[in-house]
N, C-alpha and C. Protein backbone atom coordinates (compact mmCIF):
# COMPACT_ATOMS: atom_id res chain seq x y z
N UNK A 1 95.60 -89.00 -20.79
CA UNK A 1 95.11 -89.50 -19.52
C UNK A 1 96.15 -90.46 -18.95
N UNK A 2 96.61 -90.01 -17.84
CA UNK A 2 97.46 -91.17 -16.97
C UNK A 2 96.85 -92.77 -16.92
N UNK A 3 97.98 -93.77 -16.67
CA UNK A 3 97.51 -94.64 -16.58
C UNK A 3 96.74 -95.27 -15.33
N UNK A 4 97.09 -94.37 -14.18
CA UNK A 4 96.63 -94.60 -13.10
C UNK A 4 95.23 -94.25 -12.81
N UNK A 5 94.97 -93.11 -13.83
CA UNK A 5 93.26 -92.37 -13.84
C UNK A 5 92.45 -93.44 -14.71
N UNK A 6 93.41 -93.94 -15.72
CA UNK A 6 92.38 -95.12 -16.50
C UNK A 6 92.32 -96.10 -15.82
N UNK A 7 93.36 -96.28 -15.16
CA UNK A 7 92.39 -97.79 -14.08
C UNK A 7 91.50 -97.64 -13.20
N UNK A 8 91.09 -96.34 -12.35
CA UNK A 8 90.62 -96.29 -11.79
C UNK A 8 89.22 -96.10 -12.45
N UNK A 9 89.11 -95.77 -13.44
CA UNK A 9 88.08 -95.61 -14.23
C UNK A 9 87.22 -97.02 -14.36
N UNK A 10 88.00 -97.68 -15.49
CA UNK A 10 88.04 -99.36 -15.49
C UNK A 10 87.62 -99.51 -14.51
N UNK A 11 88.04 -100.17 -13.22
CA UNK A 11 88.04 -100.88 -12.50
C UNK A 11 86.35 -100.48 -11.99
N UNK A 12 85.63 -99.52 -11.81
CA UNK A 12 84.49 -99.07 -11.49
C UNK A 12 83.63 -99.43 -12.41
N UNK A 13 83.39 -101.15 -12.42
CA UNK A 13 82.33 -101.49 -13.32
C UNK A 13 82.28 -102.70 -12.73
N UNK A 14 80.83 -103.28 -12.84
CA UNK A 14 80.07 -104.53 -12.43
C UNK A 14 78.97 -104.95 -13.24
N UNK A 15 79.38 -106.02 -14.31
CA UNK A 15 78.41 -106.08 -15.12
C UNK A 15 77.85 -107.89 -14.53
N UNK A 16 76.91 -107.66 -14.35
CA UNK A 16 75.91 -108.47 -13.81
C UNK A 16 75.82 -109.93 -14.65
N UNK A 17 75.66 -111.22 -14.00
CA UNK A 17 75.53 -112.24 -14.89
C UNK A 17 75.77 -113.72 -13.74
N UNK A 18 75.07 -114.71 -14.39
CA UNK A 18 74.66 -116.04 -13.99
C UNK A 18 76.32 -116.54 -13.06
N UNK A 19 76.76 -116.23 -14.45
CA UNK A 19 78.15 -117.01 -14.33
C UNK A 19 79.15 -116.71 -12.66
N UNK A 20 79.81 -117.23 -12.23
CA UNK A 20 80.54 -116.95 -11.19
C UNK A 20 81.46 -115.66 -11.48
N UNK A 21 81.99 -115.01 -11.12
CA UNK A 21 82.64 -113.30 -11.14
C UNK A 21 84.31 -114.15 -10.69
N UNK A 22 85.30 -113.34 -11.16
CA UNK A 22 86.34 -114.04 -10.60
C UNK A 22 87.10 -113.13 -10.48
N UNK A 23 88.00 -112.51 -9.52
CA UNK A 23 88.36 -111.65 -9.25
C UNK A 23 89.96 -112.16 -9.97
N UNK A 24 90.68 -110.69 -10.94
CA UNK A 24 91.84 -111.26 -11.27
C UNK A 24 93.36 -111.17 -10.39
N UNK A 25 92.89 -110.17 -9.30
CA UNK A 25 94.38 -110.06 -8.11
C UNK A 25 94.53 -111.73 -7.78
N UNK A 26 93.14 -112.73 -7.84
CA UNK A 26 93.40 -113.74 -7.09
C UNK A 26 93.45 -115.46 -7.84
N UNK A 27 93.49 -114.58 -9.06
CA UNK A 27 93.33 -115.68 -10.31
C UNK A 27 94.72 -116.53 -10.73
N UNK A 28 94.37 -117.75 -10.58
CA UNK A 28 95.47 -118.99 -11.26
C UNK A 28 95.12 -119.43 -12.57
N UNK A 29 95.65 -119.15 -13.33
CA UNK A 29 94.94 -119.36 -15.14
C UNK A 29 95.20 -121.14 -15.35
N UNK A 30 96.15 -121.90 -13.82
CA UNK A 30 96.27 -123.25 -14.35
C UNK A 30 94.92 -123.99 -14.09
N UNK A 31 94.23 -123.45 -13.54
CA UNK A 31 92.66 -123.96 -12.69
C UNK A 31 91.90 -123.91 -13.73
N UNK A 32 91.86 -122.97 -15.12
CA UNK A 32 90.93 -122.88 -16.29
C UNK A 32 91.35 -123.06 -17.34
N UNK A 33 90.06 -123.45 -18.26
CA UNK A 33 90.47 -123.17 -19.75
C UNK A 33 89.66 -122.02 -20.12
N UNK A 34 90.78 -121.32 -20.75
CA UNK A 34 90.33 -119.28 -20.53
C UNK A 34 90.03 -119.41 -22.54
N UNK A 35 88.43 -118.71 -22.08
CA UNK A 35 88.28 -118.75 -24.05
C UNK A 35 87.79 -117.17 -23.95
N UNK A 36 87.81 -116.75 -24.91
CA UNK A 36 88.05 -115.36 -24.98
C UNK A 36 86.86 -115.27 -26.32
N UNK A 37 85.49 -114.62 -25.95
CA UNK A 37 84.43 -114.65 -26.49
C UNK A 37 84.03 -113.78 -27.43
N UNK A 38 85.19 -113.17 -27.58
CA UNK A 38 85.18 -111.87 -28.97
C UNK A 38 84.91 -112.42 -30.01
N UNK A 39 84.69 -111.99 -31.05
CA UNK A 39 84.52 -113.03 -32.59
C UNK A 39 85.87 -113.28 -33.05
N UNK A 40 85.86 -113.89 -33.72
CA UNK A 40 87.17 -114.59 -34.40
C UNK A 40 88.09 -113.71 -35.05
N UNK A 41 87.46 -112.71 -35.99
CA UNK A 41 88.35 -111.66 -36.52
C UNK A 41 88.95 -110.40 -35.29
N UNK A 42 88.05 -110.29 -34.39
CA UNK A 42 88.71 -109.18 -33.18
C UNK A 42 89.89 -109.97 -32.21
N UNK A 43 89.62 -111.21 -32.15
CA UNK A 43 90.53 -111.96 -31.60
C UNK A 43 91.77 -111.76 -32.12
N UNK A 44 91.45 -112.44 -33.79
CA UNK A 44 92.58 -112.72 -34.22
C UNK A 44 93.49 -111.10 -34.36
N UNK A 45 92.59 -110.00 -34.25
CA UNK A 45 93.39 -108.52 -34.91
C UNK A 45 93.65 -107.80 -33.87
N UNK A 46 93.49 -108.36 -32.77
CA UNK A 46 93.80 -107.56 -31.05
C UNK A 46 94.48 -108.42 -29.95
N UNK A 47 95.20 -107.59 -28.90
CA UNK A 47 95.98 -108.36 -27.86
C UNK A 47 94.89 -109.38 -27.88
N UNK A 48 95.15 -110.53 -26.78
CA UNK A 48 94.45 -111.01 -25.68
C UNK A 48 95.24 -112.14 -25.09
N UNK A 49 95.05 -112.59 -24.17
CA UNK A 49 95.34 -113.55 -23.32
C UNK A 49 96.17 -114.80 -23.80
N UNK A 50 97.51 -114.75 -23.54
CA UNK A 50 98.08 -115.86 -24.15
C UNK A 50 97.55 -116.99 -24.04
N UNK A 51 97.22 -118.05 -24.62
CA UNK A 51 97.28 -119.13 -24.45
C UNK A 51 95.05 -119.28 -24.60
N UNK A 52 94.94 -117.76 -24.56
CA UNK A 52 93.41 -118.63 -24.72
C UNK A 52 92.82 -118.66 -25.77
N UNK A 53 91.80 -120.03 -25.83
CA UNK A 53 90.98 -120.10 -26.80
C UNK A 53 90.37 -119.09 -27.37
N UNK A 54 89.29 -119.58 -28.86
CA UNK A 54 88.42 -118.45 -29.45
C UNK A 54 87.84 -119.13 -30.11
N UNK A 55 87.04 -119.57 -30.04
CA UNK A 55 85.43 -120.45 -31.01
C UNK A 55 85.20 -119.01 -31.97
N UNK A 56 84.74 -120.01 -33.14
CA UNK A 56 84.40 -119.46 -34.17
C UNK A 56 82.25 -119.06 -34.39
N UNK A 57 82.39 -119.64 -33.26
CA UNK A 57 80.22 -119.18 -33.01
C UNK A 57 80.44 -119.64 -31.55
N UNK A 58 78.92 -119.22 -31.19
CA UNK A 58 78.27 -120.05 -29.89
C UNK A 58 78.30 -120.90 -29.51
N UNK A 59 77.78 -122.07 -30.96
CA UNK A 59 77.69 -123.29 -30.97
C UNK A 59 78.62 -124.14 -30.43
N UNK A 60 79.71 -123.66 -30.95
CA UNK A 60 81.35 -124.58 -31.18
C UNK A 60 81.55 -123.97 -29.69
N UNK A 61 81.29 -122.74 -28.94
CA UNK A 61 81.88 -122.70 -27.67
C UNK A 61 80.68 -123.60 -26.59
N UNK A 62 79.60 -123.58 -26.52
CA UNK A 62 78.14 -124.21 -26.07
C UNK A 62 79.40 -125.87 -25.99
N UNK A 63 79.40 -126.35 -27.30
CA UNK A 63 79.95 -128.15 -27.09
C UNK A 63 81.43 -128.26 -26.77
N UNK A 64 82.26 -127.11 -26.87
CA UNK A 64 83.49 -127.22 -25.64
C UNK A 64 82.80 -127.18 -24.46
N UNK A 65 81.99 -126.66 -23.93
CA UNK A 65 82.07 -126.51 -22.54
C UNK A 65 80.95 -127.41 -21.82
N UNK A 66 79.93 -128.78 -22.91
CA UNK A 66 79.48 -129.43 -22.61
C UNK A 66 80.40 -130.79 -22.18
N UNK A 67 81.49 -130.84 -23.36
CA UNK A 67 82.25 -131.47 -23.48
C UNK A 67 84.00 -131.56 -22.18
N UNK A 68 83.60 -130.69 -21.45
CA UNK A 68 84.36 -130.30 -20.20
C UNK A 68 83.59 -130.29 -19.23
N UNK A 69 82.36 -130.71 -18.61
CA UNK A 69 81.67 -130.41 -17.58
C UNK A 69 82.14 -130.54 -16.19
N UNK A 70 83.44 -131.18 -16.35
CA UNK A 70 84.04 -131.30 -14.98
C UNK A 70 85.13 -130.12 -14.60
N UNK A 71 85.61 -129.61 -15.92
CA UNK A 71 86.68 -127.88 -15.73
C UNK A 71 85.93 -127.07 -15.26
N UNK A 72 86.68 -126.43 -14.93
CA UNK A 72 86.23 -124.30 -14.99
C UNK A 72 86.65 -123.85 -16.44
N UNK A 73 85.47 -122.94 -16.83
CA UNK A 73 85.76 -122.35 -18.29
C UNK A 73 85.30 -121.33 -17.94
N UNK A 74 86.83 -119.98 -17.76
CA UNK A 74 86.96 -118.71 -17.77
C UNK A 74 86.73 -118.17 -19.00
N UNK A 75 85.60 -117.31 -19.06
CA UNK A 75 85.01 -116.23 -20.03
C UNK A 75 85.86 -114.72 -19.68
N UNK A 76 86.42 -114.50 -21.10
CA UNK A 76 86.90 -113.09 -20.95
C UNK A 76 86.69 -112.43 -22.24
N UNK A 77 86.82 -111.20 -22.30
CA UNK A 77 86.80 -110.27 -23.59
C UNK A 77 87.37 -109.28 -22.84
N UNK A 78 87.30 -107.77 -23.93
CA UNK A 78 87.77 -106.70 -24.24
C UNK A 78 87.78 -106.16 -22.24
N UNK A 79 86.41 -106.12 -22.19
CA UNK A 79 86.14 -105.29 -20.86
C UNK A 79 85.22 -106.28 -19.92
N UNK A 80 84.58 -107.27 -19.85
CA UNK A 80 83.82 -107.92 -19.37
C UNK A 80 82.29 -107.95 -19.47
N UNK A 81 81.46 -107.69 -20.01
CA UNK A 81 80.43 -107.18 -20.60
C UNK A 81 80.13 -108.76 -21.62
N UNK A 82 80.68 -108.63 -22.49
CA UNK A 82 80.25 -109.96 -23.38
C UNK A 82 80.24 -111.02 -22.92
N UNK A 83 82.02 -111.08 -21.88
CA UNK A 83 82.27 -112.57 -20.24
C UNK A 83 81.16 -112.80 -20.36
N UNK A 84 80.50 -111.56 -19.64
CA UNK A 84 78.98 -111.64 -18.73
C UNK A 84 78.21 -112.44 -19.31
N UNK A 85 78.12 -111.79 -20.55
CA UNK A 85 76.54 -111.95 -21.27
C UNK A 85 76.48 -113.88 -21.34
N UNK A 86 77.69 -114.05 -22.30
CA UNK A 86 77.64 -115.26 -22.67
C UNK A 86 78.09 -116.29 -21.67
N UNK A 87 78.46 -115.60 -20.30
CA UNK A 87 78.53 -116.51 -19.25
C UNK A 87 76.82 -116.88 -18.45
N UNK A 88 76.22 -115.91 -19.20
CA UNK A 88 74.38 -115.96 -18.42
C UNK A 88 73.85 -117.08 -19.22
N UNK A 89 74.55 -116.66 -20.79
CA UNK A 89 73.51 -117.78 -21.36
C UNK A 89 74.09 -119.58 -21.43
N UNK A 90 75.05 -119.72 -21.00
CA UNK A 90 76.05 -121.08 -20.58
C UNK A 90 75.47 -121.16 -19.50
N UNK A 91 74.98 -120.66 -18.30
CA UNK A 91 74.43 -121.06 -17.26
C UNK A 91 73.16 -121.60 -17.37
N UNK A 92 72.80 -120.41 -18.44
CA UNK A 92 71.04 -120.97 -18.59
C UNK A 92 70.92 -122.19 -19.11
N UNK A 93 71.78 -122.77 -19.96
CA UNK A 93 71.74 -124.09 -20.49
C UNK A 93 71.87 -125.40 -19.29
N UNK A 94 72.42 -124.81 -18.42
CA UNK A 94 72.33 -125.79 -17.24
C UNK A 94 74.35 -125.87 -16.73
N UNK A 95 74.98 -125.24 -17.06
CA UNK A 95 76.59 -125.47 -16.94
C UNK A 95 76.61 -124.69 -15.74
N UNK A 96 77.08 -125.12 -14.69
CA UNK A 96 77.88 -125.15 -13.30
C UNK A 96 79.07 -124.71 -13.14
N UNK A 97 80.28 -124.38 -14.18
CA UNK A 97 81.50 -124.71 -14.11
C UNK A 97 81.75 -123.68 -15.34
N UNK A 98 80.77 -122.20 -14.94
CA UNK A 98 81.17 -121.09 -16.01
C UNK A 98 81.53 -119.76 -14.83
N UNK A 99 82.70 -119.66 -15.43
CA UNK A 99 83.09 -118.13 -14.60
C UNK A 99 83.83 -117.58 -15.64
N UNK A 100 83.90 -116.01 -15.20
CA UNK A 100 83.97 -114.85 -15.96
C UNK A 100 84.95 -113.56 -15.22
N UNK A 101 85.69 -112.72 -15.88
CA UNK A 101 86.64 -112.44 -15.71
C UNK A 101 86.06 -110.51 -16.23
N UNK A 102 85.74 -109.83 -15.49
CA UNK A 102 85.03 -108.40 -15.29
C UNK A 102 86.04 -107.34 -15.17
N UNK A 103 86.82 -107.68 -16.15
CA UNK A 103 88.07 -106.20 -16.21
C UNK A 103 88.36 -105.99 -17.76
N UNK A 104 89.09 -104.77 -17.84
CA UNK A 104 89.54 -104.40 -19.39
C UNK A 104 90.81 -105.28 -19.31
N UNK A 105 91.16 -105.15 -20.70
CA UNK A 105 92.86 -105.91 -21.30
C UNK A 105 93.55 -104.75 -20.42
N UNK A 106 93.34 -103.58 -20.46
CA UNK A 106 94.56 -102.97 -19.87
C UNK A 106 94.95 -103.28 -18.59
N UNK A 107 93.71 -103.21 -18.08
CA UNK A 107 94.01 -104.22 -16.44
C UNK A 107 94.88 -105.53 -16.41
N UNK A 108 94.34 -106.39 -17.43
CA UNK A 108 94.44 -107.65 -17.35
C UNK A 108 96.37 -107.72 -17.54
N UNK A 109 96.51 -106.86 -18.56
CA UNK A 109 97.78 -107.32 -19.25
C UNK A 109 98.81 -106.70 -17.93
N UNK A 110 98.55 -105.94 -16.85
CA UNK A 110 99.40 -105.66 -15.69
C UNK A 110 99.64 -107.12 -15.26
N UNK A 111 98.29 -108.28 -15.13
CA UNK A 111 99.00 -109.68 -14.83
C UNK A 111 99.18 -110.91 -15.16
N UNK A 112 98.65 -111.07 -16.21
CA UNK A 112 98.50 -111.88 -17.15
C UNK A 112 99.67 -111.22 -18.78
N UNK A 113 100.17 -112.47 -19.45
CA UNK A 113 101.13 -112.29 -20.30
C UNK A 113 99.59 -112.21 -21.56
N UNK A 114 99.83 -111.10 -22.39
CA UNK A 114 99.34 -110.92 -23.66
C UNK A 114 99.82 -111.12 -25.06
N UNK A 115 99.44 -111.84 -25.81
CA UNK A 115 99.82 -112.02 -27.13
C UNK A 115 99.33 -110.75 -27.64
N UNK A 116 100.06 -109.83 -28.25
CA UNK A 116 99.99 -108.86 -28.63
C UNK A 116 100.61 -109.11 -30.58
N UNK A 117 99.67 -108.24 -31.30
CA UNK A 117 100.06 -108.58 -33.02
C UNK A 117 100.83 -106.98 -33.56
C-alpha cells in the first residue's frame, strides 16, 4: 500500500472526547507538555514523540497534570483513540488544560521528530 493511500486512510478518523482536539498542521510542541499515554512497555518498545513523557499508571499521569494546572498537557498515542479516552477522563476530574492529538505516528512522524529504537 502506498504511502499516500495510508494517509488518506488515517487521516479519516474522529474519535470523540472531553478533551480539546488539536489539529497537528497547526501544532507548536513549545506550548505543551506532550505525554504519550501508551503503557510503559509499548512506549518504551515503539517510535514516539521525542521528548515526550510516559507515566507508569493513571495515577502518576492524574498528579502531573494536577500538579500543572496552569500548562496545556497534550495527550497522544499510537492513533488517537486512547488521547481521547484518557483525555475524557482528565476532564471529568475537573482539568481545563487537557488536549489531545487524533492522528497515527505515521502521520505524526511527517512533522514531528520521532525517537525511533
Amino acid at each position: 500500500m502506498s504511502k499516500d493511500i495510508l494517509k488518506k486512510i488515517l487521516k479519516n478518523q474522529n474519535h470523540s472526547s472531553k478533551a480539546q482536539k488539536v489539529s497537528l498542521e497547526d501544532l507548536d510542541c513549545t506550548q505543551y507538555h506532550i505525554i504519550d499515554v501508551r503503557s510503559p512497555q509499548v512506549f518504551a518498545l515503539t517510535p514516539h514523540i521525542s521528548g515526550a513523557l510516559n507515566f507508569e499508571n493513571f495515577e502518576a499521569l492524574r498528579e502531573f497534570c494536577l500538579a500543572h494546572p496552569d500548562d496545556k498537557i497534550l495527550l497522544v498515542c499510537n492513533g488517537g483513540l486512547e488521547a481521547a479516552r484518557v483525555g475524557t477522563q482528565l476532564v471529568d476530574l475537573g482539568l481545563s488544560n487537557i488536549y489531545f492529538l487524533d492522528e497515527y505516528l505515521q502521520i505524526i512522524q511527517e512533522y514531528l521528530p520521532l525517537d525511533n529504537l
